[in-house]
Protein backbone atom coordinates (compact mmCIF):
# COMPACT_ATOMS: atom_id res chain seq x y z
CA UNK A 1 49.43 75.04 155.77
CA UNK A 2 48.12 72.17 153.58
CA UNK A 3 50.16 74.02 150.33
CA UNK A 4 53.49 73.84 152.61
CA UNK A 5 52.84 69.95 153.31
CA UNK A 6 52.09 69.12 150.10
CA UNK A 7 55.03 71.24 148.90
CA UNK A 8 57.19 69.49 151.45
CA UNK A 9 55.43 65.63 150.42
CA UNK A 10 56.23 66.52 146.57
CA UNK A 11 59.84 67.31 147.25
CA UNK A 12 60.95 64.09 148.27
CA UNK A 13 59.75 62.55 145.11
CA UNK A 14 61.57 65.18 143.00
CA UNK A 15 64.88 66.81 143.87
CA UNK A 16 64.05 69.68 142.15
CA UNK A 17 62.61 72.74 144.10
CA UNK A 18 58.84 74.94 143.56
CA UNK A 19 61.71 77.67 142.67
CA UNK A 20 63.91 75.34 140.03
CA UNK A 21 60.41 74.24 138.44
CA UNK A 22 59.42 77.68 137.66
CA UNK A 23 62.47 78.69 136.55
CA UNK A 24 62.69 75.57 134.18
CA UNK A 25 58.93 76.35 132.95
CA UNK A 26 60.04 80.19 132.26
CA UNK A 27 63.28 78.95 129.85
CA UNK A 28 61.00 76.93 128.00
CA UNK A 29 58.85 79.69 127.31
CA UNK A 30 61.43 81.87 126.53
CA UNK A 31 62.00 82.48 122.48
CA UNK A 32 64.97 80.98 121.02
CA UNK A 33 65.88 83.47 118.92
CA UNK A 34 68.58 85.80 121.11
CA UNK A 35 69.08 88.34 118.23
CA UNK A 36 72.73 87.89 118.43
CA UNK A 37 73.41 86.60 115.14
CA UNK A 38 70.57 87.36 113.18
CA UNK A 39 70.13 86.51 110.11
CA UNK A 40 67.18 86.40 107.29
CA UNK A 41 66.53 84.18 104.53
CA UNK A 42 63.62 83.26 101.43
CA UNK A 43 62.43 79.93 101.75
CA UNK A 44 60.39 78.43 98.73
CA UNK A 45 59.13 74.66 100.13
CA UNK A 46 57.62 71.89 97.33
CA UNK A 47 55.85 68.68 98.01
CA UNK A 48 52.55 68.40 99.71
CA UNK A 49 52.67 71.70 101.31
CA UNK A 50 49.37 73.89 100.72
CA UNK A 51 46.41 72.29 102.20
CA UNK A 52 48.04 70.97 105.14
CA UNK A 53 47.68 73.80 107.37
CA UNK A 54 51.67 74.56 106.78
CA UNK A 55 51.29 78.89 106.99
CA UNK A 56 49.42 78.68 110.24
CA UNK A 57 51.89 76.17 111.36
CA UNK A 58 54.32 78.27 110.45
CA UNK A 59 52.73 81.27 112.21
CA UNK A 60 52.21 79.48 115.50
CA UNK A 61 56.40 78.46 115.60
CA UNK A 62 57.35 81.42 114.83
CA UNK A 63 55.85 83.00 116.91
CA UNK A 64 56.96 80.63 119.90
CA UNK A 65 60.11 81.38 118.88
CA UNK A 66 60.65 84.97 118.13
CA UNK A 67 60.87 84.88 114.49
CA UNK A 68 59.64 87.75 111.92
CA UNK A 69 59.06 87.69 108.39
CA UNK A 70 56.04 86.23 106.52
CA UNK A 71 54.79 83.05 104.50
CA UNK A 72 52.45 82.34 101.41
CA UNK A 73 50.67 80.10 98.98
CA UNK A 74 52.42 80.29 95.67
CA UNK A 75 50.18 79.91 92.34
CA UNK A 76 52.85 76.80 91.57
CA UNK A 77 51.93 74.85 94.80
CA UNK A 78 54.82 75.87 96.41
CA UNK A 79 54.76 77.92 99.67
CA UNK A 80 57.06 80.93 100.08
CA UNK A 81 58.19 82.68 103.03
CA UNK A 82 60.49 84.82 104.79
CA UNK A 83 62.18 84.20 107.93
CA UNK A 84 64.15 86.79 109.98
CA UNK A 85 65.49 85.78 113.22
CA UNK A 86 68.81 83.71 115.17
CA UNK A 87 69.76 81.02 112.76
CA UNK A 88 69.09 78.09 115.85
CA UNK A 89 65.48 79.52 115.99
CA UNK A 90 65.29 79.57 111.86
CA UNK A 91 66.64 75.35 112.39
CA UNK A 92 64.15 74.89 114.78
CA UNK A 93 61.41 75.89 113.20
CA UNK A 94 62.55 74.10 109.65
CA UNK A 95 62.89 71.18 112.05
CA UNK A 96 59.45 71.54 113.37
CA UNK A 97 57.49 71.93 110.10
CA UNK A 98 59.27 69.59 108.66
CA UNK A 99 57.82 66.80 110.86
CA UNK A 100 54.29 67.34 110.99
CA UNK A 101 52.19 64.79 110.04
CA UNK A 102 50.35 65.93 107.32
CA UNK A 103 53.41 68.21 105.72
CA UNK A 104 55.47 66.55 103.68
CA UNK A 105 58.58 68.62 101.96
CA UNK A 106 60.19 66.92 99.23
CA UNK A 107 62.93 70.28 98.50
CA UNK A 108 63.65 73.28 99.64
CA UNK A 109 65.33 76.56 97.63
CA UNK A 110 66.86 78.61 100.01
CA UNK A 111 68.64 82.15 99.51
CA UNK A 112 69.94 84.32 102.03
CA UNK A 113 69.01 88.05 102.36
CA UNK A 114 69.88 90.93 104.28
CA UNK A 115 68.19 91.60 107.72
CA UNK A 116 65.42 94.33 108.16
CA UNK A 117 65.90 96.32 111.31
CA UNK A 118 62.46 97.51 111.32
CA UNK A 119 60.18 94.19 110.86
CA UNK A 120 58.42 93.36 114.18
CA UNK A 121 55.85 90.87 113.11
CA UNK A 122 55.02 87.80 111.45
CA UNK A 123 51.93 87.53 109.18
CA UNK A 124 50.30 85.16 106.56
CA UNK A 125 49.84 86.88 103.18
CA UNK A 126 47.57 86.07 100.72
């Protein structure tokens, strides 16, 4: 009974419903990456990226957003990686990284590749 009042009480403030909220909070947990135009690319980032926490950063987006591949320190300074996944989560993610505070990516090299079916996963290599 008190749940229903307050339900009612919170209503009037927002026009949205209990029903619209949890919808809107399930889209924005929902991956970006729809798998209908999939694509894969190799990523090679310079500038003040090992150190930083960039791979783990990387990790944690991609997994938000539904991405496969893999990422790694190069012996250059450079961090490599891998991305497989729609190209609006790949932008997203390049957009994310790219403004973290303590990341700071002068250039990027970027070559396209062909998809693999069979990755799953994203991991950090060594």
């Amino acid at each position: 009974m008190l749940f229903d009042f307050l339900k009612k009480y919170s209503e009037q403030f927002n026009n949205k419903t209990s029903s619209d909220i949890s919808q809107d909070s399930q889209e924005s947990m929902t991956p970006v990456s729809n798998g209908s135009d999939k694509i894969r690319c190799h990523i090679v980032f310079h500038g003040r990226v090992q150190g930083v926490g960039f791979r783990y950063t990387s990790y944690h987006l991609a997994e938000s957003l539904g991405i496969t591949g893999w990422v790694r320190n190069e012996y250059d300074g450079s961090v490599s990686c891998e991305l497989q996944g729609s190209s609006i989560a790949i932008d997203t993610l390049l957009e994310r990284i790219n403004s973290q505070r303590w990341i700071d990516i002068t250039d990027t090299d970027r070559t396209s590749m062909e998809v693999d079916p069979d990755e799953r996963t994203f991991k950090i290599l060594d």
